[in-house]
Protein backbone atom coordinates (compact mmCIF):
# COMPACT_ATOMS: atom_id res chain seq x y z
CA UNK A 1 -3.45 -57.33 -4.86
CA UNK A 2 -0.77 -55.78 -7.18
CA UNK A 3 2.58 -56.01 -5.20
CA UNK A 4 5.76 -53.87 -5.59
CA UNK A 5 7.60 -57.06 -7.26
CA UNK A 6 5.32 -57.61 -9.56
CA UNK A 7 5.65 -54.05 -10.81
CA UNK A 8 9.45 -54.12 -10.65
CA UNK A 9 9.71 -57.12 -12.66
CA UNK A 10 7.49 -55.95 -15.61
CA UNK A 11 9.19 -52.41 -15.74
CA UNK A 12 12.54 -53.69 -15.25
CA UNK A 13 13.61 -52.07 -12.55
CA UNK A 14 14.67 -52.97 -8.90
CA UNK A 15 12.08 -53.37 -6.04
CA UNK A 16 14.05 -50.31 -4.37
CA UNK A 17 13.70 -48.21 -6.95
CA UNK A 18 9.82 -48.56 -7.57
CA UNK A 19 8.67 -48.60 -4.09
CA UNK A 20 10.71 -45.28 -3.24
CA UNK A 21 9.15 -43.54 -6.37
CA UNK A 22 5.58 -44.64 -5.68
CA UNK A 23 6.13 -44.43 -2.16
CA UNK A 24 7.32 -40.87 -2.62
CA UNK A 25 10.67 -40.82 -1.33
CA UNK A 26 11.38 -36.42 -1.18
CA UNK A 27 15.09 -37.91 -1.37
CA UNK A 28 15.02 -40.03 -4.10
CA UNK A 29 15.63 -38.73 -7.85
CA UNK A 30 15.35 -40.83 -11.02
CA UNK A 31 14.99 -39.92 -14.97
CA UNK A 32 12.03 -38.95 -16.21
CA UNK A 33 11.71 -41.43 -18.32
CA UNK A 34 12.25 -44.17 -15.50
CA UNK A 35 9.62 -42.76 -13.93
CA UNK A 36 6.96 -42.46 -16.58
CA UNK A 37 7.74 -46.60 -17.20
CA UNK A 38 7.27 -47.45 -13.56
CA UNK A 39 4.10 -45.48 -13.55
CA UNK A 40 2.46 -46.81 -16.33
CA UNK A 41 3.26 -50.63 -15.62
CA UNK A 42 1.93 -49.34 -11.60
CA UNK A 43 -1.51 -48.30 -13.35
CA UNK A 44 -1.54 -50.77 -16.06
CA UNK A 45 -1.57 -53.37 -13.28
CA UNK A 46 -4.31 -51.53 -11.11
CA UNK A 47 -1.54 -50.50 -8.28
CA UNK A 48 -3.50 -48.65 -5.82
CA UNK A 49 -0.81 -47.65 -2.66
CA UNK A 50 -2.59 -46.96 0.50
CA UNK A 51 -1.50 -43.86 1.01
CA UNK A 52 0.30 -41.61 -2.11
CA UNK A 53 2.67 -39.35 -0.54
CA UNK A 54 4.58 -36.66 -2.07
CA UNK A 55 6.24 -38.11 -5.36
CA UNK A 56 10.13 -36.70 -5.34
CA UNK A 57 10.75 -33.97 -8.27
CA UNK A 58 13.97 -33.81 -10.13
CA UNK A 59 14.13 -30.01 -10.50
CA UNK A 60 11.07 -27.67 -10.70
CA UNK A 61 11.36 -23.91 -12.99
CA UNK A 62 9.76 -21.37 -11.26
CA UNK A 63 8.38 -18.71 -14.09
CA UNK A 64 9.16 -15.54 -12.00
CA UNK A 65 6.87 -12.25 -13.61
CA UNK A 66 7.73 -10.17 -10.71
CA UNK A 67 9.26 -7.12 -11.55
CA UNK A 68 12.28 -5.06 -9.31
CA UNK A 69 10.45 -2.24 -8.38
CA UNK A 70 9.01 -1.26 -4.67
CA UNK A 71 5.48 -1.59 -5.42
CA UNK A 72 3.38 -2.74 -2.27
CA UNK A 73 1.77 -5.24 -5.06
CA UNK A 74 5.10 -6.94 -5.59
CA UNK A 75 6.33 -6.81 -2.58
CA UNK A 76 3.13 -9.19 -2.07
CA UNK A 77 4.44 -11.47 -4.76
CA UNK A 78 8.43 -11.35 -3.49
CA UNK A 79 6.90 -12.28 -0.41
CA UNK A 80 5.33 -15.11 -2.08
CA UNK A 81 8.58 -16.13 -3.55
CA UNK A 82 10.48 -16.57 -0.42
CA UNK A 83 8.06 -18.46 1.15
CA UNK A 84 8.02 -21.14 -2.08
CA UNK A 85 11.50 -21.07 -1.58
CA UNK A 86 11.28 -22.10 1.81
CA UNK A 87 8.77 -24.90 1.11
CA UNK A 88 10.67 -26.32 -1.36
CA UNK A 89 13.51 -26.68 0.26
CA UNK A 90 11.54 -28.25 3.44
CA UNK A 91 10.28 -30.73 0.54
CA UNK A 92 13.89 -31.28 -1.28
CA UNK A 93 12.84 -29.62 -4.06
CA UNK A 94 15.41 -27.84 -6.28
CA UNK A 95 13.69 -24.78 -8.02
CA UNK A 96 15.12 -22.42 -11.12
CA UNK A 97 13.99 -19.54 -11.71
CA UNK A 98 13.02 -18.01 -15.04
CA UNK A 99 11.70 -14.36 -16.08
CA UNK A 100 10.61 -15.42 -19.33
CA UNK A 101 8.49 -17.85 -20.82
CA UNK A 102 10.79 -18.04 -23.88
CA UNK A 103 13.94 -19.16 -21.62
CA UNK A 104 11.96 -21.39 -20.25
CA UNK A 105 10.85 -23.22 -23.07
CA UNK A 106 14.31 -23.49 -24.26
CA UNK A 107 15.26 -25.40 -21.22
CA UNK A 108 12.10 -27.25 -21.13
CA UNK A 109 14.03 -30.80 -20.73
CA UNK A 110 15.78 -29.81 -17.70
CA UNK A 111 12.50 -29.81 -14.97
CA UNK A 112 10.03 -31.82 -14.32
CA UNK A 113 7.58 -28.84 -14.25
CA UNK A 114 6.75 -25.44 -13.44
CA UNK A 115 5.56 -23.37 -10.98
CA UNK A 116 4.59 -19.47 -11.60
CA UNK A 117 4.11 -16.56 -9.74
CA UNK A 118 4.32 -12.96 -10.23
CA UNK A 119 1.67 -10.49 -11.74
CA UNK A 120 2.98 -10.47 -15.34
CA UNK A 121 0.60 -11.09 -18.19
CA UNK A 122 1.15 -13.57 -20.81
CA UNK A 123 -0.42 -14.27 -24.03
CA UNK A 124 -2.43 -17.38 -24.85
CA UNK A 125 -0.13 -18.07 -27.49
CA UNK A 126 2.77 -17.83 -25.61
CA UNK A 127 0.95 -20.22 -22.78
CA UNK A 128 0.26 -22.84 -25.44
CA UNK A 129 4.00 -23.18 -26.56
CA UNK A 130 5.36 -23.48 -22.64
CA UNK A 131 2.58 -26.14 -22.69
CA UNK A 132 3.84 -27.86 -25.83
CA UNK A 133 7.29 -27.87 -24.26
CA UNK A 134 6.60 -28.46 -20.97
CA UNK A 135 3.35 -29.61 -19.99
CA UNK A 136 3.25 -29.95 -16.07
CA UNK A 137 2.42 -26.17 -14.40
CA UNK A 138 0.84 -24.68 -11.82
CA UNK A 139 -0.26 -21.04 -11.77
CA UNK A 140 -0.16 -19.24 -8.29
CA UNK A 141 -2.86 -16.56 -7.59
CA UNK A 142 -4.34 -16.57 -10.73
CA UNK A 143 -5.50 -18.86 -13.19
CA UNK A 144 -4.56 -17.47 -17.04
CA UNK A 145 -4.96 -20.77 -18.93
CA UNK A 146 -7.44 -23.21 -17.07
CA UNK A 147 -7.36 -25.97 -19.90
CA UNK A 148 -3.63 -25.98 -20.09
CA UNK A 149 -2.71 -25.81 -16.37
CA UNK A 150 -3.24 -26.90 -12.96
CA UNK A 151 -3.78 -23.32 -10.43
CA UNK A 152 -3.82 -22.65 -6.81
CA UNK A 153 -5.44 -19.54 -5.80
CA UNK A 154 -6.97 -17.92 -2.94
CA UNK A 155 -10.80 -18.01 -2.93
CA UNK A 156 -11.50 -14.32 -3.59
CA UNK A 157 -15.31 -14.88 -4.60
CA UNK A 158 -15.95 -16.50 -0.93
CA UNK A 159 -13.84 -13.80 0.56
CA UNK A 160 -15.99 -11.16 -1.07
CA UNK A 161 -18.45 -12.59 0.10
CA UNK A 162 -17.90 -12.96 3.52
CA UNK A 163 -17.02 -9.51 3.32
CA UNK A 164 -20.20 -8.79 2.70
CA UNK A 165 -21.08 -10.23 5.52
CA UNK A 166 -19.23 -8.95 7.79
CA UNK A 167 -20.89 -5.53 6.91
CA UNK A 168 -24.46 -6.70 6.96
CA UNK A 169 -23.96 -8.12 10.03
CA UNK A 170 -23.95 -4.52 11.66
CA UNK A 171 -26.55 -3.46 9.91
CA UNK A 172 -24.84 -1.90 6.92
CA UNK A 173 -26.32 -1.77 3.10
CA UNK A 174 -24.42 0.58 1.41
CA UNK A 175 -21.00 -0.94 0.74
CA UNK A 176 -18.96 0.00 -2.28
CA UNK A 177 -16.02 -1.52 -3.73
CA UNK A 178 -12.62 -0.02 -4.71
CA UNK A 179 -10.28 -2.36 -6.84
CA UNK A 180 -8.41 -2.32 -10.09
CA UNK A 181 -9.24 -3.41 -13.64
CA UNK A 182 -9.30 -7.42 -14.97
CA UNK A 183 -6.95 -9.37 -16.53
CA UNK A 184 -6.45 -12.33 -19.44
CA UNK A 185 -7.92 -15.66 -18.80
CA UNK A 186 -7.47 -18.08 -21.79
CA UNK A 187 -8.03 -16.33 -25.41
CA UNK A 188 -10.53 -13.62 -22.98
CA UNK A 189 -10.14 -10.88 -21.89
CA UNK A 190 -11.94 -9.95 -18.51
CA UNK A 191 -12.65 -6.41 -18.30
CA UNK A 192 -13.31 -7.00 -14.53
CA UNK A 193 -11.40 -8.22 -11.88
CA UNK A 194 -12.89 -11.24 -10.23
CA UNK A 195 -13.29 -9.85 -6.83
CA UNK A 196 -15.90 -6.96 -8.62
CA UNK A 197 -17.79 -9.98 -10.34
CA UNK A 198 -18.18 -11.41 -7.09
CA UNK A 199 -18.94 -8.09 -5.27
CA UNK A 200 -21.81 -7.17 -8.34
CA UNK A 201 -23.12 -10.99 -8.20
CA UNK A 202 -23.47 -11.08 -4.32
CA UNK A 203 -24.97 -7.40 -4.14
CA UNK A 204 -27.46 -8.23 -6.70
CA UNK A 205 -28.44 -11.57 -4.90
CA UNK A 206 -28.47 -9.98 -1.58
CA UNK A 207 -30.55 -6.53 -2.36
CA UNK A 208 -27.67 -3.92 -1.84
CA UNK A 209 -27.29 -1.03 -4.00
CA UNK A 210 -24.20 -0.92 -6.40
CA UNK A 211 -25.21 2.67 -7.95
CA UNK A 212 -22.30 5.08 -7.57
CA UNK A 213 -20.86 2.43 -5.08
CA UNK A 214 -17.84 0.73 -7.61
CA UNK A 215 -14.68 2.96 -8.17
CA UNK A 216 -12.69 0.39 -10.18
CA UNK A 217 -10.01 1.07 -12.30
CA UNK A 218 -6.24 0.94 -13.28
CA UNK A 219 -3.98 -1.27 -11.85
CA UNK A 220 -3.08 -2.59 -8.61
CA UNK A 221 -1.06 -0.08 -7.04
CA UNK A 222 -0.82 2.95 -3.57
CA UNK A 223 -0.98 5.46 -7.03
CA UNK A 224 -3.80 4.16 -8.11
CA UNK A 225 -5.52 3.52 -4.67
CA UNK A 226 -5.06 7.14 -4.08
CA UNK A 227 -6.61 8.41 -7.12
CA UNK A 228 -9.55 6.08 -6.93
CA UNK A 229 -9.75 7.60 -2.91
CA UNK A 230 -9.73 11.15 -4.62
CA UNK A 231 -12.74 9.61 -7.19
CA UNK A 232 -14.32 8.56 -3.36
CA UNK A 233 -14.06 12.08 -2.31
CA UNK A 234 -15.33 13.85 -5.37
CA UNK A 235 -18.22 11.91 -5.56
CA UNK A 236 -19.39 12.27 -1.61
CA UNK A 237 -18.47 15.42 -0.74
CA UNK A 238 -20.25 19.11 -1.12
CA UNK A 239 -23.49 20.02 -0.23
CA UNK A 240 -25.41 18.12 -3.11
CA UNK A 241 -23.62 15.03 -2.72
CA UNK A 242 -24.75 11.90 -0.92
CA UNK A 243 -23.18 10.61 2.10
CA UNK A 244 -20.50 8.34 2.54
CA UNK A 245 -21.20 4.41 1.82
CA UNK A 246 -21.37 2.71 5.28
CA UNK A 247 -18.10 0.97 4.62
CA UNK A 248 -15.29 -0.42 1.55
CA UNK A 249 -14.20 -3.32 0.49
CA UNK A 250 -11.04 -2.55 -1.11
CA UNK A 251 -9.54 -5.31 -3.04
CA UNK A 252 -5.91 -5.08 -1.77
CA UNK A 253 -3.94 -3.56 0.43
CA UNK A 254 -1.95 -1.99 -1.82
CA UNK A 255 -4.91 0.15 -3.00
CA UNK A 256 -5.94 0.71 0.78
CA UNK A 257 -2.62 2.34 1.62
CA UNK A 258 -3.58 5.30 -1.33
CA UNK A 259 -6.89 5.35 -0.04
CA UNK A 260 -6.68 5.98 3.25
CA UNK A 261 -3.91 8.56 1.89
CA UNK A 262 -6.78 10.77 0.05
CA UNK A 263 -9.30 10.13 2.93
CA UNK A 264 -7.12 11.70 5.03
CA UNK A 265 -6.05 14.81 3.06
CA UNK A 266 -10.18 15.25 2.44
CA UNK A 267 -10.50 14.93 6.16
CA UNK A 268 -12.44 11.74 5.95
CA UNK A 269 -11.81 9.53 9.44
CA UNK A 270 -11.81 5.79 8.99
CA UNK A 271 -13.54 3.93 10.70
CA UNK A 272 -15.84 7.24 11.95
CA UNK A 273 -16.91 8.39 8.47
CA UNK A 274 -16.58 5.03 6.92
CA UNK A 275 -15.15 1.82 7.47
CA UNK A 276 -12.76 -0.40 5.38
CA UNK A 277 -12.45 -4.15 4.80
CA UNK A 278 -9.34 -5.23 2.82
CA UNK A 279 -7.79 -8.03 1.13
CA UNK A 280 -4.12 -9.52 1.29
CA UNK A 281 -3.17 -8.76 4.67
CA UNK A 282 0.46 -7.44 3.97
CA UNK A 283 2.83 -6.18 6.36
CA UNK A 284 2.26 -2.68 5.81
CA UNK A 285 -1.59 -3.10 6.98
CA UNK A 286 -0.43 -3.28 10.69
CA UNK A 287 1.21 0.33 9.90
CA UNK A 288 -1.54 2.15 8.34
CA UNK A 289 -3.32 4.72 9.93
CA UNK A 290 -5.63 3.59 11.06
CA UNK A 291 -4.42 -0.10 10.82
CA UNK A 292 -6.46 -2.15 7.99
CA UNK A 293 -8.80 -4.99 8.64
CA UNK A 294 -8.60 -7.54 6.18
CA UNK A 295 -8.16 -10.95 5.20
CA UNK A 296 -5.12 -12.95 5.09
CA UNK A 297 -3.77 -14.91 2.26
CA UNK A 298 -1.69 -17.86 3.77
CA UNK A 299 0.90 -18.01 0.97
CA UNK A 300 2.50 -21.12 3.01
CA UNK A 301 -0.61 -22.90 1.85
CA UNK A 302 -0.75 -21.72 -1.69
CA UNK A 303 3.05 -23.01 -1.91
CA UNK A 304 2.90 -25.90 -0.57
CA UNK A 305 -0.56 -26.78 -2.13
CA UNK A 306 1.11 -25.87 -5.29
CA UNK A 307 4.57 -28.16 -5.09
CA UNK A 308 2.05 -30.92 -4.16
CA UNK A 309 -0.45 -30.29 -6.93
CA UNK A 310 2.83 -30.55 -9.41
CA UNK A 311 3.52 -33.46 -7.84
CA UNK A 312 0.22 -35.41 -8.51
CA UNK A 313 0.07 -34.15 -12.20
CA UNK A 314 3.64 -36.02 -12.31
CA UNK A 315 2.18 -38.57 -10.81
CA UNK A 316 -0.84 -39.38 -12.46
CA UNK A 317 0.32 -37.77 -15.65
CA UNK A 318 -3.31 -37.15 -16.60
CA UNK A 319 -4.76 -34.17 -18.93
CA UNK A 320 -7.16 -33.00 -16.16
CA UNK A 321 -6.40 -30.03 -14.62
CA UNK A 322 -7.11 -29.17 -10.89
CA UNK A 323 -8.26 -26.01 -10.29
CA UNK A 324 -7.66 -25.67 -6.16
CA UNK A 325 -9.41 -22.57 -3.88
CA UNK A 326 -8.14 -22.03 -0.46
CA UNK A 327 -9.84 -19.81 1.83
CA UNK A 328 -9.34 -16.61 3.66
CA UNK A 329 -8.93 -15.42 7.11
CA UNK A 330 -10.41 -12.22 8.68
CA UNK A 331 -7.48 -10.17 10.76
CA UNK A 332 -9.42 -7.89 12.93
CA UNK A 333 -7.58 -4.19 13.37
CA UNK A 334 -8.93 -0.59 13.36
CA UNK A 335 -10.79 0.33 9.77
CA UNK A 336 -13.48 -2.56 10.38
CA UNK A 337 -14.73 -3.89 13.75
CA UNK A 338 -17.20 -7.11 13.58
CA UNK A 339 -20.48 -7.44 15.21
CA UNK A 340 -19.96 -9.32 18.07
CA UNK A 341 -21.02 -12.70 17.96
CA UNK A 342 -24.31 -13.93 19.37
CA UNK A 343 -24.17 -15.84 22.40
């Protein structure tokens, strides 16, 4: 068995120092290229530790795309922020934050890696340079460049899904979908969001209608939740129309707050006219009226899965990228009541 002497003396560096870097000391700080040495002689020599902890990080950029306005979208992402914050600190971290890629680059030599959050687009280009410059990222609740960088995200497809579900399991079969319009992924560009791929995917595997049930478009915000509600309203109301779907998903609260908004101006009562399922589970859901099921993003998890994803890409230093889901969890208020479980 490979001992921690044997890798200190071939590195040239004292038994202290490697066993507190490969033990993963979140005190203990060293140059880069100290660490790359001790980590190559470590797998050269077939080290395999018993248990690989958190490996300590110098200083970590954050790449911050979230803008200053009061948007219920980025008030989900400053949310976000704090809590990474938090977790960093709890980890010794030291994080920077950056608006812009091109700052970023230029400072490249001064982290150890990246972390970004925040809803702003960038271009592939533009992802290939930060890349070149600085190599070790992770992408937060989305994943724009899946060859280039590691991602943590929540598992929208599943929560979709179980969505679904939920619905089914009270005997429901016509459930639309209100959400906003796709984003970049790579060099494509992805007309639809992924929560409507899922939603068209699982309805066509499960039997349930999608005609006239999708109102998706524009972006994620109350403005454009309400004007997709008003869509809702044209389209099932007056004396030709069909009736109302049996319930919504809508894909964030953000757009649930403007729906809810036309509903009630049209005099459509959720949940007696139709119920709604969200996603996100900010704090304005518990305020809505009527308050908004939906599912909750645990953005303690996405942080600290992220700071510890960085931390094995430092560590293993390896062009692989892990792409990691995390699940969902169903908070139970007005717009949606579950079937009761069978006993």
């Amino acid at each position: 068995m490979v001992t921690i002497k044997e890798i200190a003396k071939q590195a040239g560096f004292s038994p202290a120092t490697v066993s507190r870097l490969l033990n993963g000391d979140p005190t203990f700080s060293v140059k880069e290229e100290t660490r790359r040495k001790i980590l190559e002689v470590s797998e050269r020599l077939g080290y395999e530790p018993q248990d690989r902890q958190f490996v300590a990080m110098r200083d970590v950029a954050v790449l911050d795309g979230i803008t200053d306005d009061e948007e219920l979208n980025n008030a989900y992402y400053r949310e976000l922020r704090s809590t990474l914050l938090d977790t960093a600190q709890q980890l010794h971290v030291t994080l920077s934050f950056h608006s812009g890629i091109a700052h970023l680059i230029d400072n490249a030599n001064q982290f150890d890696g990246f972390i970004a959050i925040g809803s702003q687009l960038y271009s592939y280009p533009e992802l290939k340079r930060l890349h070149d410059a600085l190599p070790h990222g992770v992408f937060i609740d989305v994943n724009p460049a899946p060859n280039l960088f590691d991602s943590v995200q929540p598992d929208l497809p599943q929560t979709i899904l179980d969505a679904l579900d939920l619905a089914m399991a009270r005997g429901m079969r016509r459930i639309g979908l209100i959400g906003g319009t796709g984003r970049m992924m790579g060099g494509h560009e992805y007309p639809e969001d992924i929560r409507t791929m899922a939603w068209r995917n699982w309805c066509e595997r499960l039997g349930l209608p999608t005609e006239g049930l999708m109102f998706v478009d524009g972006p994620v915000s109350v403005d454009n939740g309400r004007e997709l509600g008003e869509r809702v309203v044209e389209a099932f109301t007056g004396d030709t129309s069909d009736e109302l779907p049996d319930c919504f998903i809508v894909t964030t609260d953000s757009l649930a707050v403007g729906v809810l908004q036309s509903f009630t101006k049209a005099g459509i009562v959720v949940p007696r006219d139709v119920e709604l399922i969200s996603i996100n589970n900010q704090p304005i859901a518990q305020y809505t009226s009527p308050t908004l099921t939906t599912f909750d993003i645990d953005q303690q998890a996405l942080a600290r899965t992220a700071l510890h994803t960085l931390s094995d890409s430092l560590s293993y230093d390896t062009d692989i990228k892990q792409h990691t889901l995390l699940s969902t969890k169903l908070v139970v208020r007005d717009s949606f009541t579950p079937a009761e479980p069978a006993k």
